[in-house]
C-alpha atoms as a PDB file:
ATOM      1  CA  UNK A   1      21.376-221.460 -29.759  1.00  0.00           C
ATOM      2  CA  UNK A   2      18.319-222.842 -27.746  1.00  0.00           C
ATOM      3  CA  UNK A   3      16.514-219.948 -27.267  1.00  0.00           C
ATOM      4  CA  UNK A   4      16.948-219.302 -31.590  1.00  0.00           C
ATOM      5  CA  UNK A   5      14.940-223.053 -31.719  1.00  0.00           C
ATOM      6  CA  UNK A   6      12.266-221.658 -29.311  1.00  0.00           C
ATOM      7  CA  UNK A   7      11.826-218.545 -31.424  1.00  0.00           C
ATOM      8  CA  UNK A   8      12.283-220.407 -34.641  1.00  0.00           C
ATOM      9  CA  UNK A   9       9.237-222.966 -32.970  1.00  0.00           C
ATOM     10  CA  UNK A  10       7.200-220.020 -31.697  1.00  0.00           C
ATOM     11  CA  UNK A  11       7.017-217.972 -35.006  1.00  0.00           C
ATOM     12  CA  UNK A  12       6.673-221.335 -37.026  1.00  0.00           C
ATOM     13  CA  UNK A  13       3.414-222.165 -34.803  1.00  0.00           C
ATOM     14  CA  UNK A  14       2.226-218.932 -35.072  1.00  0.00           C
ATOM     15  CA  UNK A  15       2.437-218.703 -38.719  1.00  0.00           C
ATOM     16  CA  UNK A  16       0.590-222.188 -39.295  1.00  0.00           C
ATOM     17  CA  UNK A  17      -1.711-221.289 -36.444  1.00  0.00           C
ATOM     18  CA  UNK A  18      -3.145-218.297 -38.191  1.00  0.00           C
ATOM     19  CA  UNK A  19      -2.824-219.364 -41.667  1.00  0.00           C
ATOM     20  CA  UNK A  20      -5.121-222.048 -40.576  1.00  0.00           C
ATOM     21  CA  UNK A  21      -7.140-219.594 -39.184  1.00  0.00           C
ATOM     22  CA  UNK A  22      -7.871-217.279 -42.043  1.00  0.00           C
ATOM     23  CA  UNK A  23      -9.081-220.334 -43.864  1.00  0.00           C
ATOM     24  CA  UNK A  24     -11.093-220.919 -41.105  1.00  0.00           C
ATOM     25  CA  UNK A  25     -12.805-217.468 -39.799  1.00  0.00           C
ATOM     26  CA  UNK A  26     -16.329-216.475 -41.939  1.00  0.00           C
ATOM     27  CA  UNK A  27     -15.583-212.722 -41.082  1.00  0.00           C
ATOM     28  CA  UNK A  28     -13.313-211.303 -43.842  1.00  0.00           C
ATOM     29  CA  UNK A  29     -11.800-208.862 -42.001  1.00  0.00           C
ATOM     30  CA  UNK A  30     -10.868-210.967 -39.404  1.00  0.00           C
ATOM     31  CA  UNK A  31      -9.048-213.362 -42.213  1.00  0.00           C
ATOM     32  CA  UNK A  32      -7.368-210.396 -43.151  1.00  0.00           C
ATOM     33  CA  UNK A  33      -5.761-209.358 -40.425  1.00  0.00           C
ATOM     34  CA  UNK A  34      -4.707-213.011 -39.411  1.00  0.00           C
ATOM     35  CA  UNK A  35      -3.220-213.031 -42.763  1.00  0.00           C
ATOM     36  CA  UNK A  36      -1.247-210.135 -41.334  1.00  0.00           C
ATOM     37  CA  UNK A  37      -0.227-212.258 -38.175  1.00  0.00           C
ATOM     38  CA  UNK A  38       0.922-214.921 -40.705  1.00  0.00           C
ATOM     39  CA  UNK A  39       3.272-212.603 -42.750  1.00  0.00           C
ATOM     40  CA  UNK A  40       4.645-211.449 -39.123  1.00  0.00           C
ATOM     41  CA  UNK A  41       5.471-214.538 -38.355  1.00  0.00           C
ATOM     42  CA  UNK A  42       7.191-215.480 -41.540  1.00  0.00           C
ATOM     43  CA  UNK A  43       9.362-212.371 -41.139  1.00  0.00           C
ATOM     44  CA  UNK A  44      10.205-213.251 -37.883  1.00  0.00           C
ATOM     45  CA  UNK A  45      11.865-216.371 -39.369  1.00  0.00           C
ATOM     46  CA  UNK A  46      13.330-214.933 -42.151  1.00  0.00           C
ATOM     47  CA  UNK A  47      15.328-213.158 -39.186  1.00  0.00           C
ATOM     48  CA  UNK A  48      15.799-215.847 -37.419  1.00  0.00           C
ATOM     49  CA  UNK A  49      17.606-217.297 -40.560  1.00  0.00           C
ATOM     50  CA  UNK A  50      19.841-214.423 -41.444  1.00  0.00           C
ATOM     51  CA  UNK A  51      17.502-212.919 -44.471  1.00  0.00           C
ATOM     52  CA  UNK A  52      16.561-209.346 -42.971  1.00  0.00           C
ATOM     53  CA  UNK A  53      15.958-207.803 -45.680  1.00  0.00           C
ATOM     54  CA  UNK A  54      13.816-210.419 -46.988  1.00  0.00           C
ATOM     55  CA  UNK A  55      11.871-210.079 -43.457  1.00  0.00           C
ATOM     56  CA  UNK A  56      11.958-206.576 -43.971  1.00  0.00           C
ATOM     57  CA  UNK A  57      10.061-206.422 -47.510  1.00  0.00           C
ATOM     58  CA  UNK A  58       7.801-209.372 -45.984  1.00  0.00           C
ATOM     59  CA  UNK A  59       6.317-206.794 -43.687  1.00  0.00           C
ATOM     60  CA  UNK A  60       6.856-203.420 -45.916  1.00  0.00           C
ATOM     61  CA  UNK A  61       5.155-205.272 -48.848  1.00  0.00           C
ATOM     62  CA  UNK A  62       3.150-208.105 -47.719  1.00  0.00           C
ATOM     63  CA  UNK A  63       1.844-207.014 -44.494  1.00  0.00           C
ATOM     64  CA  UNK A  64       1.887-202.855 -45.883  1.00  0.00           C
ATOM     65  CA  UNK A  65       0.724-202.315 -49.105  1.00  0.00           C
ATOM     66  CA  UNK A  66      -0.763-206.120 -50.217  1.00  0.00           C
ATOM     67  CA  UNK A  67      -2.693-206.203 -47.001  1.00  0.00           C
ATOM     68  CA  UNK A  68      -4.244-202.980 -47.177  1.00  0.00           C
ATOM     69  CA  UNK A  69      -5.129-203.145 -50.805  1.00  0.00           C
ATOM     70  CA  UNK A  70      -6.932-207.007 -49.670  1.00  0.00           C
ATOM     71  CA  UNK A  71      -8.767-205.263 -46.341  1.00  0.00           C
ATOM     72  CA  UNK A  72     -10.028-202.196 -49.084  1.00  0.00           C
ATOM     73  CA  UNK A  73     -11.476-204.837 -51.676  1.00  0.00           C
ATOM     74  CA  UNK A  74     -13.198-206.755 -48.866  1.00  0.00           C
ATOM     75  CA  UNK A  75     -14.595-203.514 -47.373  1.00  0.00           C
ATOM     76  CA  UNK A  76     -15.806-202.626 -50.849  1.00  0.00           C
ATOM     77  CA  UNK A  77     -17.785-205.779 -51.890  1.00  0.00           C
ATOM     78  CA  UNK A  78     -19.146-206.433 -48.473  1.00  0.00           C
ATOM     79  CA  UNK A  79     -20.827-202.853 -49.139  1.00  0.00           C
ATOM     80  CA  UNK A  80     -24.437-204.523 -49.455  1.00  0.00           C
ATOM     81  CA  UNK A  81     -24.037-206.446 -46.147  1.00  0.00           C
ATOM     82  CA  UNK A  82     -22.982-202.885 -44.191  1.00  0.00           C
ATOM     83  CA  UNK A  83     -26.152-203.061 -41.965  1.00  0.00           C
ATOM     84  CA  UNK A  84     -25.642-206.174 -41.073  1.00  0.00           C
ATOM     85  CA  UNK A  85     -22.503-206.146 -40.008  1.00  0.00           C
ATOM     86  CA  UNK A  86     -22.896-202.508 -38.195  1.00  0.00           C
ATOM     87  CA  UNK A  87     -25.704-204.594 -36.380  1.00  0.00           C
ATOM     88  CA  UNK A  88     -23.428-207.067 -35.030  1.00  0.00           C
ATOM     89  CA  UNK A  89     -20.282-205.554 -34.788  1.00  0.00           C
ATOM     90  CA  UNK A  90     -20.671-202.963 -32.236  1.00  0.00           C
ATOM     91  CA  UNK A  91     -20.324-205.009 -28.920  1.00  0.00           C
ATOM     92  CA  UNK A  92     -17.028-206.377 -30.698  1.00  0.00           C
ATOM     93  CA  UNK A  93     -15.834-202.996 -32.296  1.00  0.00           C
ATOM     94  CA  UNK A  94     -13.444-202.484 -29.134  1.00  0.00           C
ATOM     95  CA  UNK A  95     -11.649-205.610 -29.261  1.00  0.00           C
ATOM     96  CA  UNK A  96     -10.886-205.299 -32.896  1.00  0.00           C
ATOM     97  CA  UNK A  97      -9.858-202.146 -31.862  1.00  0.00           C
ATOM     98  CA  UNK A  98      -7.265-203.473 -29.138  1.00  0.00           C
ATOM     99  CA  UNK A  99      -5.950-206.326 -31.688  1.00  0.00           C
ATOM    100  CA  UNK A 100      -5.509-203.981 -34.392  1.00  0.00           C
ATOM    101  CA  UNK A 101      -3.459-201.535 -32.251  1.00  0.00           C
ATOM    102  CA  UNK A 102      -1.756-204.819 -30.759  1.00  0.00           C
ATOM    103  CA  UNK A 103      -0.928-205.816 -34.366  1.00  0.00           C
ATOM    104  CA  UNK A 104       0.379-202.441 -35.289  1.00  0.00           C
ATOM    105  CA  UNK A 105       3.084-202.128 -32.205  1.00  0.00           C
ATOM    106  CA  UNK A 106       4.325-206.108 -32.754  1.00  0.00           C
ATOM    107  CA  UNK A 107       4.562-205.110 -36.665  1.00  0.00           C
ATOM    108  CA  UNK A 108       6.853-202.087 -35.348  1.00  0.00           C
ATOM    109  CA  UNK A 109       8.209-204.128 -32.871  1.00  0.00           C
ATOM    110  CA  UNK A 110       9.256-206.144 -35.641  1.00  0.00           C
ATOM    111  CA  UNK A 111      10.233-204.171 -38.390  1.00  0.00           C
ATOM    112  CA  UNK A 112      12.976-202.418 -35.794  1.00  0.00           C
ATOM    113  CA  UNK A 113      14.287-205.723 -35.162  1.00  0.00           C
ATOM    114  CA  UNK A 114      15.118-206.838 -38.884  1.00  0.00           C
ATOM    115  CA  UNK A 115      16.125-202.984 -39.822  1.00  0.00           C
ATOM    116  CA  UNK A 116      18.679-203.305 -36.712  1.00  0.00           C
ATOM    117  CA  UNK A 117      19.970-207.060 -37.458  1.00  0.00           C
ATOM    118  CA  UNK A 118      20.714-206.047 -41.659  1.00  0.00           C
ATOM    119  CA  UNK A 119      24.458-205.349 -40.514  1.00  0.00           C
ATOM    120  CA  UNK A 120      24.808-209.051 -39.395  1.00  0.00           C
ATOM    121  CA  UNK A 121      26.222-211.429 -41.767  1.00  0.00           C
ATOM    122  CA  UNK A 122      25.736-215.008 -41.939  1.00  0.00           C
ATOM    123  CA  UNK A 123      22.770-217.613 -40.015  1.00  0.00           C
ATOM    124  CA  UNK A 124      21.578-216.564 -36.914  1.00  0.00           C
ATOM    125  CA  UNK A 125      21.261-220.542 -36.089  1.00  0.00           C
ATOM    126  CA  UNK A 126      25.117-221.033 -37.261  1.00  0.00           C
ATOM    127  CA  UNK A 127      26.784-217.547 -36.194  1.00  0.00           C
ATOM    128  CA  UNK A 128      30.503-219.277 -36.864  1.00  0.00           C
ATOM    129  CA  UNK A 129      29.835-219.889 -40.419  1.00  0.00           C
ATOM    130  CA  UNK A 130      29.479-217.036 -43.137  1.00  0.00           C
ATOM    131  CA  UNK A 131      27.654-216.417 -45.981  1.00  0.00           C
ATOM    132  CA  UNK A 132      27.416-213.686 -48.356  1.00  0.00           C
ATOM    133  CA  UNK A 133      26.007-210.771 -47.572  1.00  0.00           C
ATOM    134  CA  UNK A 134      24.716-209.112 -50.096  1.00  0.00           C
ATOM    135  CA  UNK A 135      23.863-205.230 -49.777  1.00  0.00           C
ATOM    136  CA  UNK A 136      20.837-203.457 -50.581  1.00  0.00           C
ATOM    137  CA  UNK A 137      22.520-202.259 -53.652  1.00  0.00           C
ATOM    138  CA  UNK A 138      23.556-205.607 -55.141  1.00  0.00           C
ATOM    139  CA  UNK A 139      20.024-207.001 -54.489  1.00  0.00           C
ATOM    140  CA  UNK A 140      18.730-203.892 -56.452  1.00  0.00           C
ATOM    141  CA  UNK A 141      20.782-204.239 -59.184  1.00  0.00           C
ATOM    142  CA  UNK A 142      19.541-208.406 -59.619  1.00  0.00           C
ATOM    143  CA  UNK A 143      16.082-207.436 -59.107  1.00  0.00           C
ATOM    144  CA  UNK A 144      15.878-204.260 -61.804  1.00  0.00           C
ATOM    145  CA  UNK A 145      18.551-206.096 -64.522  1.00  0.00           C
ATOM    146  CA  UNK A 146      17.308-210.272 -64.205  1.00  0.00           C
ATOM    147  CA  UNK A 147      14.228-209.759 -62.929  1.00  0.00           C
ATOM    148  CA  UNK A 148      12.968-206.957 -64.449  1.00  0.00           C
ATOM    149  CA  UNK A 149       9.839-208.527 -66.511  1.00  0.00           C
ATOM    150  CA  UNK A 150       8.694-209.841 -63.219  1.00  0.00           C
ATOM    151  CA  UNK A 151       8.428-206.756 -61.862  1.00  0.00           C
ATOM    152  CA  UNK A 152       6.727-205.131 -64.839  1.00  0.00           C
ATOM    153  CA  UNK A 153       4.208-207.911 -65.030  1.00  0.00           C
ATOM    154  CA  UNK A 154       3.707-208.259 -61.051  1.00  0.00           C
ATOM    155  CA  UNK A 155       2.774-204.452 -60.990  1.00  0.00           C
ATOM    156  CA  UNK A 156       0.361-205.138 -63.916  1.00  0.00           C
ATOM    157  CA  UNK A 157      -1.311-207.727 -62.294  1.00  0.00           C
ATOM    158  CA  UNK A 158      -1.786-205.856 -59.261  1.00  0.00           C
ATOM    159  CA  UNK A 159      -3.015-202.852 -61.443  1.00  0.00           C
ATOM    160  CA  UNK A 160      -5.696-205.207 -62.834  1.00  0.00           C
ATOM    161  CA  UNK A 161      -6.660-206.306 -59.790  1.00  0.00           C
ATOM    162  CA  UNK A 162      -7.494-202.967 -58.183  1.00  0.00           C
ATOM    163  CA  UNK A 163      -9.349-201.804 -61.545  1.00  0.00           C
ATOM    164  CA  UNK A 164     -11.416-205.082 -61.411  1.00  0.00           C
ATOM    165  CA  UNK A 165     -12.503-204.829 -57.427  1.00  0.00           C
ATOM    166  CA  UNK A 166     -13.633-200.847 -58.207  1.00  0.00           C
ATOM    167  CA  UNK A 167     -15.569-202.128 -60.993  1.00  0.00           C
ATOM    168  CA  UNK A 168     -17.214-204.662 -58.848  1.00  0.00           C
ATOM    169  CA  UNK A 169     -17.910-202.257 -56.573  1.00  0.00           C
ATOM    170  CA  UNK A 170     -18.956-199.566 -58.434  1.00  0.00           C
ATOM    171  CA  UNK A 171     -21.513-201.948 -59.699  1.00  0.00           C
ATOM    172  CA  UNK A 172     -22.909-202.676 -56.717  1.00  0.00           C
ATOM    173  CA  UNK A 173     -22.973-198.823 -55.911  1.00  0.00           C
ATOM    174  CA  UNK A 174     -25.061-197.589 -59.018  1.00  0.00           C
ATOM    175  CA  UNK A 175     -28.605-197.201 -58.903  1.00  0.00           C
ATOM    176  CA  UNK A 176     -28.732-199.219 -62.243  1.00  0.00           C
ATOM    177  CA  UNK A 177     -26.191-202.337 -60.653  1.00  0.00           C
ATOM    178  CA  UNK A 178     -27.285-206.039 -60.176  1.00  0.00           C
ATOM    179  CA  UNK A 179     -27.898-205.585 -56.279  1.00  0.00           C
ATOM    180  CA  UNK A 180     -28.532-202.510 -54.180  1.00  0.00           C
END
């Protein structure tokens, strides 16, 4: 029970830690990947309190897909500042390297540990009391029948959102755009 508090504390500091941090860090890619740090840690407690598949689409979805799309927009409007950054990246390049490879095996790491704690029922802080489990199946079938229109509009949004970063990019990209 103690040592759930400690991990419950330790992913809890490390979320706010690096949430504060993205908000905080003028490179964009380094916000990005704290951002990534953040979601970790928020699946981490989402373990910790008996929700792994909640934890587990936190770091399919969130940290996966969302992320990725977010580091691909920020490479493609920084395009105009590439010398720049080339300029002053390169002594830096292999610790970005390290933390990014770091990153990768604790999101593993992590992943392995929610996929192997689904088959528990019930809080991991109160193990004596039960709640429902529901199965992967039942939270389909909620999702795809209630919440359908979410969905639908969520995957809209997201469309938009990728059409309007290409055309800001593109923009920037054409001979004829606002800034070359």
């Amino acid at each position: 029970m103690a040592h759930n508090l400690i991990f419950f504390y330790a992913f809890a500091a490390i979320a706010v830690a690096s949430t504060l941090l993205v908000i905080a860090q003028p490179n964009p890619i380094y916000s990005v990947l704290l951002l990534i740090v953040s979601f970790m840690a928020l699946a981490g407690l989402y373990v910790l309190l008996g929700a792994p598949f909640a934890a587990v689409t936190q770091i399919i979805v969130y940290a996966g897909a969302i992320m990725v799309l977010f580091l691909f927009v920020v490479m493609l409007l920084n395009v105009s500042h590439e010398d720049d950054i080339e300029a002053h990246a390169a002594p830096e390049s292999g610790s970005v390297r390290a933390f990014g490879a770091l990153l990768a095996i604790a999101m593993a790491f992590e992943l392995v540990w929610a996929l192997s704690s689904t088959g528990q029922t019930g809080n991991v802080f109160s193990p004596g009391e039960s709640e429902t489990a529901w199965s992967v199946g039942e939270i389909g079938r909620v999702l795809f029948r209630k919440y359908a229109f979410a969905f639908e509009a969520t995957s809209i949004l997201i469309l938009v959102a990728m059409v309007g970063a290409i055309a800001l990019a593109s923009r920037h990209l054409t001979p004829g755009g606002a800034e070359k």
